[in-house]
C-alpha atoms as a PDB file:
ATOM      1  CA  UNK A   1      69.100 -89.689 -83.381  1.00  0.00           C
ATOM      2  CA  UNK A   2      68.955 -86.910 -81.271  1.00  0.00           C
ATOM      3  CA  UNK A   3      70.713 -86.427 -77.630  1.00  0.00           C
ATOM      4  CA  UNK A   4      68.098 -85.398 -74.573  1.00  0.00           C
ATOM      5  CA  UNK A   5      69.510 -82.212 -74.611  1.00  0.00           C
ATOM      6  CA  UNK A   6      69.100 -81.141 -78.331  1.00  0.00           C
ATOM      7  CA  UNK A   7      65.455 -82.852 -77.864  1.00  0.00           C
ATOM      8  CA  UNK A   8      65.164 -80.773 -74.641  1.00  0.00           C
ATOM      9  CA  UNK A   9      66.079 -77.721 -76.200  1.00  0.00           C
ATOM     10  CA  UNK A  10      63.949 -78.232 -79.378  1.00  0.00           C
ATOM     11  CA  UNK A  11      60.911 -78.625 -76.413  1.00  0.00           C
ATOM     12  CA  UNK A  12      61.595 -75.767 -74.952  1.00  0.00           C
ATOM     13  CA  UNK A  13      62.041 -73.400 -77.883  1.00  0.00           C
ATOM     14  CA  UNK A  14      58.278 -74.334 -79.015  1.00  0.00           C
ATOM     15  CA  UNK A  15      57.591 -73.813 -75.273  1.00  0.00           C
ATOM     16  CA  UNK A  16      58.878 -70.226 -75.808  1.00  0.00           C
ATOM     17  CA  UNK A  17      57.331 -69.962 -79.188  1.00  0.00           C
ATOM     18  CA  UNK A  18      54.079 -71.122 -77.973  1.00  0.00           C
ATOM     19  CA  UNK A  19      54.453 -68.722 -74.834  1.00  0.00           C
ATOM     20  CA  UNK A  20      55.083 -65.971 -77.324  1.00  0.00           C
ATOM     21  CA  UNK A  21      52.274 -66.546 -79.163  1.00  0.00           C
ATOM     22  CA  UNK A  22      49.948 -66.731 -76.235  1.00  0.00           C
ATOM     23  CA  UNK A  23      50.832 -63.143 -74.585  1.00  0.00           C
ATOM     24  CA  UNK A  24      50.527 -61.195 -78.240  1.00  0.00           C
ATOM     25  CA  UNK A  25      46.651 -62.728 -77.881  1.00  0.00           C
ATOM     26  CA  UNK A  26      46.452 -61.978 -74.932  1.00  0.00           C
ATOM     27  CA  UNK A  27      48.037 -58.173 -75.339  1.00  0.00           C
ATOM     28  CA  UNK A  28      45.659 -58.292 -78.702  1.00  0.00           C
ATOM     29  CA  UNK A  29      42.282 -59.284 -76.157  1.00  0.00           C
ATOM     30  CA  UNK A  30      43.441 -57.068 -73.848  1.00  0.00           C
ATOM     31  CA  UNK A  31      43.681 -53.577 -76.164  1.00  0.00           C
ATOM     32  CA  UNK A  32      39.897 -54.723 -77.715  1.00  0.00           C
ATOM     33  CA  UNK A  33      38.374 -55.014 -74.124  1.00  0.00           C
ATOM     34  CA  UNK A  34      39.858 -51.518 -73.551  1.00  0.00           C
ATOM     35  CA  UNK A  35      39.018 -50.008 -76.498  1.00  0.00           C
ATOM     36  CA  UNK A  36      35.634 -50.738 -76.016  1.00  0.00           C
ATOM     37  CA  UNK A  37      34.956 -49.954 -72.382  1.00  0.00           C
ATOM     38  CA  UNK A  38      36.516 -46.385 -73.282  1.00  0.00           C
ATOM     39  CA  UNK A  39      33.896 -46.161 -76.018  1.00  0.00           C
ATOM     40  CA  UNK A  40      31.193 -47.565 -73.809  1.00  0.00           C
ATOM     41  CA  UNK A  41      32.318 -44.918 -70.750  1.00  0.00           C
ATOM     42  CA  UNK A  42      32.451 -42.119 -73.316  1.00  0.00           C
ATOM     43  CA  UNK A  43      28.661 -43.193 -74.641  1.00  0.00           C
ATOM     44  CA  UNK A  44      27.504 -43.258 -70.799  1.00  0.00           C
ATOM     45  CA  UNK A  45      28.941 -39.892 -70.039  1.00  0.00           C
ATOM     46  CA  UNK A  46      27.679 -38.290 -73.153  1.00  0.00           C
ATOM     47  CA  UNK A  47      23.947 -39.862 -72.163  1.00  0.00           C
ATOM     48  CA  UNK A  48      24.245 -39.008 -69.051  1.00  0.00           C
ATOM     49  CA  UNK A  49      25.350 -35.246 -69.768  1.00  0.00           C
ATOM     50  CA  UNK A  50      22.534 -35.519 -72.114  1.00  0.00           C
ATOM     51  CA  UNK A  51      19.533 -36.209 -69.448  1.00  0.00           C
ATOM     52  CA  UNK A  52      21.131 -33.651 -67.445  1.00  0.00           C
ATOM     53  CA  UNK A  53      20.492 -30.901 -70.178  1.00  0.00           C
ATOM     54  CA  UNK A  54      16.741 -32.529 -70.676  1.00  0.00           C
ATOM     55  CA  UNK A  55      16.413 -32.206 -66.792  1.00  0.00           C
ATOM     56  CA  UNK A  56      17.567 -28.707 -66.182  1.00  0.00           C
ATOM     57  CA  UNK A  57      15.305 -28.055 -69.242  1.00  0.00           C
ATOM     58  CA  UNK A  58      11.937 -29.584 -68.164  1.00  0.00           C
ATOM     59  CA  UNK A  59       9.089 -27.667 -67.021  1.00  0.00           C
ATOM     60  CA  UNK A  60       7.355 -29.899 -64.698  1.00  0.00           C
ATOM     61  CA  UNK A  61       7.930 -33.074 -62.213  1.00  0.00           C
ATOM     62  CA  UNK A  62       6.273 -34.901 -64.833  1.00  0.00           C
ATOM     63  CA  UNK A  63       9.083 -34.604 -67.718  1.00  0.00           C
ATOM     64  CA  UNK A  64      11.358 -34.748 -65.548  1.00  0.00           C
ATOM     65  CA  UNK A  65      10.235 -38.549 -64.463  1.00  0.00           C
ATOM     66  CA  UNK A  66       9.700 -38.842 -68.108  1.00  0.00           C
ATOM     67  CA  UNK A  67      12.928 -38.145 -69.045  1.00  0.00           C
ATOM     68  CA  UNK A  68      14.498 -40.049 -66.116  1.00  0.00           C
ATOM     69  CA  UNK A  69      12.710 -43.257 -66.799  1.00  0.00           C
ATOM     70  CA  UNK A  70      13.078 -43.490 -70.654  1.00  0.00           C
ATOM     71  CA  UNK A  71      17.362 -42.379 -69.709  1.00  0.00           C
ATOM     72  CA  UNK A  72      16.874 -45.321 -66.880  1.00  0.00           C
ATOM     73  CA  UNK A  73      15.515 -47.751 -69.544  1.00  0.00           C
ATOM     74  CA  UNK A  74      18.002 -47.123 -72.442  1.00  0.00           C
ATOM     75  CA  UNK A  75      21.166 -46.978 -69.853  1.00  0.00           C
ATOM     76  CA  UNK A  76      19.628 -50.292 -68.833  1.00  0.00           C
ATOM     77  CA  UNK A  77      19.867 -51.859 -72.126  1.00  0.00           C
ATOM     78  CA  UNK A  78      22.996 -50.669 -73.061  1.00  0.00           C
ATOM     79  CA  UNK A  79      24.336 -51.929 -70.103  1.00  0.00           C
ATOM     80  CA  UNK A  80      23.075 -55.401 -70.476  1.00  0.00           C
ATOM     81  CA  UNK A  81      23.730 -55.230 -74.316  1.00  0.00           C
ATOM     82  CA  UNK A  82      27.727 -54.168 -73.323  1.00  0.00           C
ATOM     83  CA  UNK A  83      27.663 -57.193 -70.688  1.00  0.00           C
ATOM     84  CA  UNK A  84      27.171 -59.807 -73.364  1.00  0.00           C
ATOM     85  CA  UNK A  85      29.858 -58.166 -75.835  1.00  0.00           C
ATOM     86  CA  UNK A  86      32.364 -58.162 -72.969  1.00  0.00           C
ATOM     87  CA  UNK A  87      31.553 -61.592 -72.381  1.00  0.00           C
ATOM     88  CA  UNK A  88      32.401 -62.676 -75.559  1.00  0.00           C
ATOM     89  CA  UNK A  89      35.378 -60.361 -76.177  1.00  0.00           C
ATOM     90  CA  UNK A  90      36.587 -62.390 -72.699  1.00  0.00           C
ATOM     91  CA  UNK A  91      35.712 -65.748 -74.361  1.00  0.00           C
ATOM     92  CA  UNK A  92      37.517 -65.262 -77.572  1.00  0.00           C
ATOM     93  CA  UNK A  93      40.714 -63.797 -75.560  1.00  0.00           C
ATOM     94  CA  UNK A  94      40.673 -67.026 -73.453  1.00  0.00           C
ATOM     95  CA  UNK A  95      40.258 -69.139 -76.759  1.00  0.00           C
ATOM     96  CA  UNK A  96      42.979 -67.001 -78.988  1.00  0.00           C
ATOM     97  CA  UNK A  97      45.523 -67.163 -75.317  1.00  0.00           C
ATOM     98  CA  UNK A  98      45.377 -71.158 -74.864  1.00  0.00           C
ATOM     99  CA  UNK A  99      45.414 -72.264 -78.723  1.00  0.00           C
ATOM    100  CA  UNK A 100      49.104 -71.938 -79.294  1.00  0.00           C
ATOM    101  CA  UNK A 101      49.649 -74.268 -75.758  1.00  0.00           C
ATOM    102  CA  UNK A 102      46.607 -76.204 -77.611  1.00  0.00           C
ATOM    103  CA  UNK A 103      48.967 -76.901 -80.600  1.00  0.00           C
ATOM    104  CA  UNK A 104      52.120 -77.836 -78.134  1.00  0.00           C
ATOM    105  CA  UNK A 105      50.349 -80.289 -76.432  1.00  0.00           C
ATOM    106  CA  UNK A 106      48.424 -81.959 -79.115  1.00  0.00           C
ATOM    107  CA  UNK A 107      51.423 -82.575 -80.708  1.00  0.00           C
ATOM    108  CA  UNK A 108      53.485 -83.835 -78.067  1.00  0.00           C
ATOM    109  CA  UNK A 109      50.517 -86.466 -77.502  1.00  0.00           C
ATOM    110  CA  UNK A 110      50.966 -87.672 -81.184  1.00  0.00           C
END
């Protein structure tokens, strides 16, 4: 049978493990959200620099609106499109940061 203590330090060595676990999903979450609002910044500047060159191109007020509205449009998209992948990149990191504790506890209620 084992003492408290050995029990106690058996807990808290899954505790640790579990803890362990947790932060390399979270540092894991954390580098894919990054990497991808760098590569959605770098595709907004390049657009961006792109309308520029259309604008200081353009021969009349009327391309120029053209151009801004069909930039204005597409930024829009993109920007709603990047919302919903950044929502789920958040979602999974929450999932992949509280499954190890998930584990602990499930089996301490067994």
């Amino acid at each position: 049978m084992a003492t408290p203590f050995e029990a106690l330090n058996e807990s808290s060595k899954e505790f640790i493990n579990s803890t362990m676990k947790s932060v390399n999903a979270l540092n894991q979450g954390l580098q894919a959200i990054a990497t991808e609002a760098a590569d959605y910044s770098k595709r907004s500047f390049n657009d961006g620099s792109i309308l520029l060159e259309k604008l200081a191109s353009t021969k009349s007020a009327e391309q120029a609106f053209a151009a801004q509205s069909l930039f204005s449009k597409k930024a829009y998209e993109g920007f709603v499109s990047q919302a919903a992948k950044f929502g789920e990149l958040y979602a999974d990191l929450a999932k992949e940061a509280y499954r190890p504790f998930e584990l602990a506890v499930a089996k301490v209620g067994k």
